[in-house]
C-alpha atoms as a PDB file:
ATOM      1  CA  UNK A   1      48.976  63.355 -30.013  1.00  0.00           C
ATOM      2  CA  UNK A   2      52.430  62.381 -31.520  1.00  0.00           C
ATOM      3  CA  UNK A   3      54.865  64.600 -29.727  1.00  0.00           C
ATOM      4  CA  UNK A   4      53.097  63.032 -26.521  1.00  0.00           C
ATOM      5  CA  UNK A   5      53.397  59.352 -28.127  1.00  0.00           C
ATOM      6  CA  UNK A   6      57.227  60.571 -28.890  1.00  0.00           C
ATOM      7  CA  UNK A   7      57.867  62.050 -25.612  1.00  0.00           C
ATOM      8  CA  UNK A   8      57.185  59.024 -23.879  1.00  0.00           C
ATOM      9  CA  UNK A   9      59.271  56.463 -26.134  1.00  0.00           C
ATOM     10  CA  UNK A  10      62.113  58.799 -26.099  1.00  0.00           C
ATOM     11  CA  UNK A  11      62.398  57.984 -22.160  1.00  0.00           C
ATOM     12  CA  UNK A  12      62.251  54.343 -22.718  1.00  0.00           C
ATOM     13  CA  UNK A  13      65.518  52.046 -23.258  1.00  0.00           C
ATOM     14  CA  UNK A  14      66.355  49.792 -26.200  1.00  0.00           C
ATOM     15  CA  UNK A  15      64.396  46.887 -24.539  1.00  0.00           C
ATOM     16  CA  UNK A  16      61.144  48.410 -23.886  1.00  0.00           C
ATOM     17  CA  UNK A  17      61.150  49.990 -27.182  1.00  0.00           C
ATOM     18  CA  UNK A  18      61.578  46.732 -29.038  1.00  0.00           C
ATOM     19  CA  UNK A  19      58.629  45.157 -26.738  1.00  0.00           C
ATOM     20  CA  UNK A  20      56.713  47.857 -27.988  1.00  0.00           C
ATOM     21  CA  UNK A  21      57.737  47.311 -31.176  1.00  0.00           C
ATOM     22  CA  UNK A  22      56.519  43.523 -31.344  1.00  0.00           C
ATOM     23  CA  UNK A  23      53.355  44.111 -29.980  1.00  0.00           C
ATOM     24  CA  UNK A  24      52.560  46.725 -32.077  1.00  0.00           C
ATOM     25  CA  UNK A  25      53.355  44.685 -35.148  1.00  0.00           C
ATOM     26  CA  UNK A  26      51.194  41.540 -33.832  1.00  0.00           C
ATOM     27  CA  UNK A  27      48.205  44.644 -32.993  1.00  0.00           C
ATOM     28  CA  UNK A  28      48.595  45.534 -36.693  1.00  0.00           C
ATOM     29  CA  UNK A  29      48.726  41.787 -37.825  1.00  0.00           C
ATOM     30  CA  UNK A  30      45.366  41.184 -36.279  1.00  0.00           C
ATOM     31  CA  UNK A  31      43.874  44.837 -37.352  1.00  0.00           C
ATOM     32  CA  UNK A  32      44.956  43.495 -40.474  1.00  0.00           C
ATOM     33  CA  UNK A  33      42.910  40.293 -40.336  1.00  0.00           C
ATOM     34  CA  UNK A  34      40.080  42.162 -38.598  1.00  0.00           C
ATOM     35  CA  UNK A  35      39.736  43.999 -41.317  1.00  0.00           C
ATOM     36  CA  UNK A  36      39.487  40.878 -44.361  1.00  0.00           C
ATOM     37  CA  UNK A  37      36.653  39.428 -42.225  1.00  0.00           C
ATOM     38  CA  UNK A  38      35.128  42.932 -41.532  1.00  0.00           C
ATOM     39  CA  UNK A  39      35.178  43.229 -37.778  1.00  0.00           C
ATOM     40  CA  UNK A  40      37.550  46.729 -37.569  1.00  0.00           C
ATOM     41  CA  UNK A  41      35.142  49.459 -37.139  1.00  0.00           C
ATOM     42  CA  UNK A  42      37.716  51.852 -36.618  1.00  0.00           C
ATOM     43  CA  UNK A  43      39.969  51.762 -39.975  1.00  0.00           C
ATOM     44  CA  UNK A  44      41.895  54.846 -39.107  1.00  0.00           C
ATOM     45  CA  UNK A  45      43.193  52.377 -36.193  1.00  0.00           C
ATOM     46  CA  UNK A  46      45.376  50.613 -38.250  1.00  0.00           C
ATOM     47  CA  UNK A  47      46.730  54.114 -40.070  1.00  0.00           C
ATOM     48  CA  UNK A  48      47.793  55.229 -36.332  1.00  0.00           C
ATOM     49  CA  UNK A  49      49.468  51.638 -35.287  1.00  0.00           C
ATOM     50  CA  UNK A  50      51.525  52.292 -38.699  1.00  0.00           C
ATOM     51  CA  UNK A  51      52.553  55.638 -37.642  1.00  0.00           C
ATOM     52  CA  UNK A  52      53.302  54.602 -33.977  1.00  0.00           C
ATOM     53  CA  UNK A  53      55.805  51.783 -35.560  1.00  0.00           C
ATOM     54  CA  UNK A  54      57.757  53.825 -37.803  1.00  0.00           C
ATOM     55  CA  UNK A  55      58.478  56.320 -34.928  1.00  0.00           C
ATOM     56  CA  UNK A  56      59.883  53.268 -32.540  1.00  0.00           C
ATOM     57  CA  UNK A  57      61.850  52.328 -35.545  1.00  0.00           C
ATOM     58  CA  UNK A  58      63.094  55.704 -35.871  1.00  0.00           C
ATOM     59  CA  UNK A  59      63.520  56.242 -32.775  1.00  0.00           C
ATOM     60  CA  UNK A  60      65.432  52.769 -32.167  1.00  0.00           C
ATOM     61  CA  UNK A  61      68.143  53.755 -35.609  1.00  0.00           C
ATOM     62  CA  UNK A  62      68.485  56.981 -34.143  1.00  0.00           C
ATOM     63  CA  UNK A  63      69.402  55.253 -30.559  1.00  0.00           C
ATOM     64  CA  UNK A  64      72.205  53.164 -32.145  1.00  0.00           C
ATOM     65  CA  UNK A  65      73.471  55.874 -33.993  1.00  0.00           C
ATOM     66  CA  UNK A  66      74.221  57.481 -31.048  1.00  0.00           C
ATOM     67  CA  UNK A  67      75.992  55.103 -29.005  1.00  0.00           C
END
Protein backbone atom coordinates (compact mmCIF):
# COMPACT_ATOMS: atom_id res chain seq x y z
CA UNK A 1 0.00 0.00 0.00
CA UNK A 2 2.71 2.71 0.70
CA UNK A 3 5.34 2.06 -1.89
CA UNK A 4 2.21 2.34 -4.35
CA UNK A 5 0.99 5.67 -2.45
CA UNK A 6 4.93 6.69 -2.82
CA UNK A 7 5.32 5.67 -6.30
CA UNK A 8 2.72 7.81 -7.44
CA UNK A 9 3.70 11.16 -5.50
CA UNK A 10 7.21 10.69 -6.52
CA UNK A 11 5.94 11.39 -10.28
CA UNK A 12 4.08 14.42 -9.28
CA UNK A 13 5.69 18.12 -9.31
CA UNK A 14 6.00 20.57 -6.43
CA UNK A 15 2.45 21.94 -7.19
CA UNK A 16 0.43 18.90 -7.19
CA UNK A 17 2.16 17.68 -4.20
CA UNK A 18 1.32 20.73 -2.15
CA UNK A 19 -2.51 20.42 -3.43
CA UNK A 20 -2.32 17.16 -2.07
CA UNK A 21 -0.90 18.28 0.80
CA UNK A 22 -3.81 20.85 1.71
CA UNK A 23 -6.44 18.62 1.12
CA UNK A 24 -5.15 16.06 3.03
CA UNK A 25 -4.72 18.32 6.02
CA UNK A 26 -8.46 19.79 5.67
CA UNK A 27 -9.51 15.55 5.25
CA UNK A 28 -7.72 15.13 8.60
CA UNK A 29 -9.24 18.41 10.09
CA UNK A 30 -12.70 17.09 9.52
CA UNK A 31 -11.72 13.24 10.50
CA UNK A 32 -10.68 15.06 13.38
CA UNK A 33 -14.04 16.68 14.14
CA UNK A 34 -15.84 13.54 12.96
CA UNK A 35 -14.42 11.89 15.44
CA UNK A 36 -15.41 14.51 18.79
CA UNK A 37 -19.04 14.16 17.62
CA UNK A 38 -18.65 10.36 16.92
CA UNK A 39 -19.48 10.01 13.27
CA UNK A 40 -15.80 8.29 12.07
CA UNK A 41 -16.46 4.69 11.94
CA UNK A 42 -13.27 4.01 10.51
CA UNK A 43 -10.58 5.39 13.18
CA UNK A 44 -7.65 3.77 11.51
CA UNK A 45 -8.68 6.45 8.67
CA UNK A 46 -7.26 9.17 10.31
CA UNK A 47 -3.85 6.99 11.31
CA UNK A 48 -3.44 6.48 7.32
CA UNK A 49 -4.23 10.37 6.32
CA UNK A 50 -1.29 11.03 9.00
CA UNK A 51 0.99 8.70 7.34
CA UNK A 52 0.05 9.85 3.75
CA UNK A 53 1.05 13.62 4.98
CA UNK A 54 4.31 13.00 6.40
CA UNK A 55 5.40 11.17 3.17
CA UNK A 56 4.30 14.42 0.88
CA UNK A 57 6.23 16.36 3.38
CA UNK A 58 9.08 14.17 2.99
CA UNK A 59 8.85 13.83 -0.15
CA UNK A 60 8.43 17.77 -0.81
CA UNK A 61 12.08 18.49 1.70
CA UNK A 62 13.63 15.89 -0.17
CA UNK A 63 12.50 17.71 -3.64
CA UNK A 64 14.12 21.02 -2.57
CA UNK A 65 17.06 19.46 -1.43
CA UNK A 66 17.69 18.40 -4.64
CA UNK A 67 17.33 21.28 -6.76
Amino acid sequence: MKREILKSLREKNDADLLNNLKTDKDNLWQLKMDLAAGKVKNVSEIRKVRERIAIINTLIKEKSKVN
